[in-house]
N, C-alpha and C. Protein backbone atom coordinates (compact mmCIF):
# COMPACT_ATOMS: atom_id res chain seq x y z
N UNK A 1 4.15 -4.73 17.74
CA UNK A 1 2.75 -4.38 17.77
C UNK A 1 1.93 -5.61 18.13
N UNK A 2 1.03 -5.29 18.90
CA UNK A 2 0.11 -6.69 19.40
C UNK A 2 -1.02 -6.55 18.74
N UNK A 3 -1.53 -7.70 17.79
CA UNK A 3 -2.63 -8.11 17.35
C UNK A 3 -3.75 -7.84 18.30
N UNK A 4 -5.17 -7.58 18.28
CA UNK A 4 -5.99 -7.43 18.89
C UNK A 4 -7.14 -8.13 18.20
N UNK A 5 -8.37 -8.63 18.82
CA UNK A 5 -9.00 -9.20 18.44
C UNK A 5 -10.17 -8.34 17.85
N UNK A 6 -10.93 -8.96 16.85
CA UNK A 6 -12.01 -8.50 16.35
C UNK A 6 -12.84 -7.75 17.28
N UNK A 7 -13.28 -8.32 18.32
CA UNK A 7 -14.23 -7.58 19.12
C UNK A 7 -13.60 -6.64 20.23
N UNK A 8 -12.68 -6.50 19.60
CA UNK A 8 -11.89 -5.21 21.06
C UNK A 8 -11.87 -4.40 19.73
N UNK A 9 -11.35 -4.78 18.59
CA UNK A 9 -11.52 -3.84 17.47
C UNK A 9 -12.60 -2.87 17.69
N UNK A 10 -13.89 -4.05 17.55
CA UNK A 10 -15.36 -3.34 17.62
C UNK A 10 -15.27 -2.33 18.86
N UNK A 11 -14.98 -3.12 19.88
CA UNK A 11 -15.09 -2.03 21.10
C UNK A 11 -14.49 -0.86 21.21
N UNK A 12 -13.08 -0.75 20.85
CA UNK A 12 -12.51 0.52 20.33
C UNK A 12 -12.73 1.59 20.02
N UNK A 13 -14.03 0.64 18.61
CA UNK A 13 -13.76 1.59 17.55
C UNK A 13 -15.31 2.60 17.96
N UNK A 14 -15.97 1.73 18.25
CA UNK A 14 -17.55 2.29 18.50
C UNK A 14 -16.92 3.48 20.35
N UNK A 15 -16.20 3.10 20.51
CA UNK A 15 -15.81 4.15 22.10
C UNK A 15 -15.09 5.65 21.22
N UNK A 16 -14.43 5.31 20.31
CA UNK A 16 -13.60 6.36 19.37
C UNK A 16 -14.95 7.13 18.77
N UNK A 17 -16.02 6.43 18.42
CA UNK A 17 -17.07 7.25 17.53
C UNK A 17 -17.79 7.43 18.50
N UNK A 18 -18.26 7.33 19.81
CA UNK A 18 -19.18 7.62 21.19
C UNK A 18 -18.27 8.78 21.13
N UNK A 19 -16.87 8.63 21.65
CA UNK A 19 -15.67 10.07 22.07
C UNK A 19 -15.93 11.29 21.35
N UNK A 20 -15.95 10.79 19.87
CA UNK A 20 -15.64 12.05 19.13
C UNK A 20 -17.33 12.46 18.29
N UNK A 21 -17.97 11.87 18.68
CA UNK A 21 -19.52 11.95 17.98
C UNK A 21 -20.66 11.91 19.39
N UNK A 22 -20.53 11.54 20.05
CA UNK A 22 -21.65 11.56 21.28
C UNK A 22 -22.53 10.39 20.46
N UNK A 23 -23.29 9.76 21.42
CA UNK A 23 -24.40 8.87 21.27
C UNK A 23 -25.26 9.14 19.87
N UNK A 24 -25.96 10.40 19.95
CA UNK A 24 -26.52 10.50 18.46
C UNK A 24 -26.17 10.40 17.25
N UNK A 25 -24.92 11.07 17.28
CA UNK A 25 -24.50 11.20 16.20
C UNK A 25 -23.45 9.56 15.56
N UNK A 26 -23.05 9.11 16.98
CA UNK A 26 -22.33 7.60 16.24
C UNK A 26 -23.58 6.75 16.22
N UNK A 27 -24.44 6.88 16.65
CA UNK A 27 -25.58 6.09 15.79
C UNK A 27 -25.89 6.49 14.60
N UNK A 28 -25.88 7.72 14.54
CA UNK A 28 -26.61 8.06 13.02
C UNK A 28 -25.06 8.01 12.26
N UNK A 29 -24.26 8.01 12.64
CA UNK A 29 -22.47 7.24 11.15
C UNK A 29 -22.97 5.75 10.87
N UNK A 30 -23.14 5.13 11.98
CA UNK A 30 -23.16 3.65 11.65
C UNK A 30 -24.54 3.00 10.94
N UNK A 31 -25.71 4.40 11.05
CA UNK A 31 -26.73 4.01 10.29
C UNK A 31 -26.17 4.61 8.85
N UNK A 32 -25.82 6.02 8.39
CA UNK A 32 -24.83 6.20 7.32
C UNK A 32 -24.39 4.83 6.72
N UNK A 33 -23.21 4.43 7.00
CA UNK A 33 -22.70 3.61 6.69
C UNK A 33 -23.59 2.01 6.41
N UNK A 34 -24.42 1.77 6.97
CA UNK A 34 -25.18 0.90 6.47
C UNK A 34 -25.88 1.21 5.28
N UNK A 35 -26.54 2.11 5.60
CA UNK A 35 -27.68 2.53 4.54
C UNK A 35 -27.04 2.60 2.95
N UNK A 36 -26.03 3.23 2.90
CA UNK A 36 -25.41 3.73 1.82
C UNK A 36 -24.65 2.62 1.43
N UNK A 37 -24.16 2.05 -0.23
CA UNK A 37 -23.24 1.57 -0.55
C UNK A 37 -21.63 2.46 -0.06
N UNK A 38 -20.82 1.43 0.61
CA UNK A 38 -19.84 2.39 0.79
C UNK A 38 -18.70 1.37 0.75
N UNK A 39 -17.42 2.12 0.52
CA UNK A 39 -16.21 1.73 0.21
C UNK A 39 -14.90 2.45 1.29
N UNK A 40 -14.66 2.04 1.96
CA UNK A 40 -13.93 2.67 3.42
C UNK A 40 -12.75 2.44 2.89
N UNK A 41 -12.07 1.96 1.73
CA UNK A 41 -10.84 2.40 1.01
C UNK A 41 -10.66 3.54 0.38
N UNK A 42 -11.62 3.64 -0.52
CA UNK A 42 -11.96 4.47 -1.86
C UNK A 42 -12.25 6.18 -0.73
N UNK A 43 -13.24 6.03 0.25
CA UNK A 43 -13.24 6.93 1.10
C UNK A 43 -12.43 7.59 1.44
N UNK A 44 -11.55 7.12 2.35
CA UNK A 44 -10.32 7.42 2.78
C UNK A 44 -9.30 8.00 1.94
N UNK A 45 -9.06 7.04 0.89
CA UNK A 45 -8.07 7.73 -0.17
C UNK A 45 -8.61 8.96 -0.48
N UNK A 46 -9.70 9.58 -0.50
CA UNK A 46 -10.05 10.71 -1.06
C UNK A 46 -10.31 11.70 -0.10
N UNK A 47 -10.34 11.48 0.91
CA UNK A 47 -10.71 11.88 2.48
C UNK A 47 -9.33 13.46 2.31
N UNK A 48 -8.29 13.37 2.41
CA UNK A 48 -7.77 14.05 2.39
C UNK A 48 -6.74 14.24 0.93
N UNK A 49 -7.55 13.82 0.09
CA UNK A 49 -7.20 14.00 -1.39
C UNK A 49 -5.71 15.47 -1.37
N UNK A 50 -6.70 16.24 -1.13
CA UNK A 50 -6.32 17.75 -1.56
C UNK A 50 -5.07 18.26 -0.54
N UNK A 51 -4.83 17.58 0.55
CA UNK A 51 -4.21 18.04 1.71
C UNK A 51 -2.55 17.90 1.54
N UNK A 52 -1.69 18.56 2.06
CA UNK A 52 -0.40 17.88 2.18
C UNK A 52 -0.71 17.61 4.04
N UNK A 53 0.65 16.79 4.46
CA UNK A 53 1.21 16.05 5.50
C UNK A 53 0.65 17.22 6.45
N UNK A 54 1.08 18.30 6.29
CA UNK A 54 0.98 19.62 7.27
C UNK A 54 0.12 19.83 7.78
N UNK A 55 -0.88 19.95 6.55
CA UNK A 55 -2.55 20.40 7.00
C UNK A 55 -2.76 19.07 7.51
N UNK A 56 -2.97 18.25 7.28
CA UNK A 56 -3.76 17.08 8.04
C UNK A 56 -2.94 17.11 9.37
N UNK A 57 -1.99 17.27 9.81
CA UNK A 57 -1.25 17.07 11.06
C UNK A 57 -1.93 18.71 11.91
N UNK A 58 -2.06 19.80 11.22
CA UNK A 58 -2.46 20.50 11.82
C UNK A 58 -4.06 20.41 12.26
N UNK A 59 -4.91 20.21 11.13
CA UNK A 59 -6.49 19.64 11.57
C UNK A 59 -6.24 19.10 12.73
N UNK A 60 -5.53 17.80 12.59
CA UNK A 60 -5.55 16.99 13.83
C UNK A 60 -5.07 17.74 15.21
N UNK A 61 -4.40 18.32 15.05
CA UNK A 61 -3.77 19.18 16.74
C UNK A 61 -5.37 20.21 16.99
N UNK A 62 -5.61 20.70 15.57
CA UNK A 62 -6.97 21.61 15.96
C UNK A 62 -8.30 20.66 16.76
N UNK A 63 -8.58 19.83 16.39
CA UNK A 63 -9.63 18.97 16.42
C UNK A 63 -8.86 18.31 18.09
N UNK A 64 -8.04 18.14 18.54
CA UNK A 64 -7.18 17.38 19.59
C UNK A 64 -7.36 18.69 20.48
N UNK A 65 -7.11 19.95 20.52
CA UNK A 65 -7.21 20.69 21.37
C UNK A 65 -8.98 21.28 21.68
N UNK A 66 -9.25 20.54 20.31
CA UNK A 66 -11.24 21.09 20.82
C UNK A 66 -11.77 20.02 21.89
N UNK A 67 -10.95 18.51 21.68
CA UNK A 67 -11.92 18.19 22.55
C UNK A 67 -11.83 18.11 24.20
């Protein structure tokens, strides 16, 4: 696996939230995320709390064939 740098990170990651959010809406996550105290561990772990392997693999094929 190749290390990547911080700012290709950034670039990535803000093209992944343009992709899957359009302009308005990844502005208004990254204002979210400012505004609010937040914890992007604690998040996540709970993100799919309730789910087994299946359902989250299936969301993902659902959400993969919408876009």
């Amino acid at each position: 696996m190749t290390t990547i740098t911080d700012t290709e990170v950034k670039q990535k990651g803000l093209g992944a939230l343009l992709d899957a959010l359009g302009e308005v809406d990844a502005e208004r996550f990254i204002t979210l995320l400012n505004r609010d105290p937040f914890d992007y561990t604690t998040w996540q772990k709970n993100l799919f709390e309730n789910m087994s392997v299946d359902q989250i693999s299936k969301k993902a094929m659902e959400l993969k064939k919408g876009s």
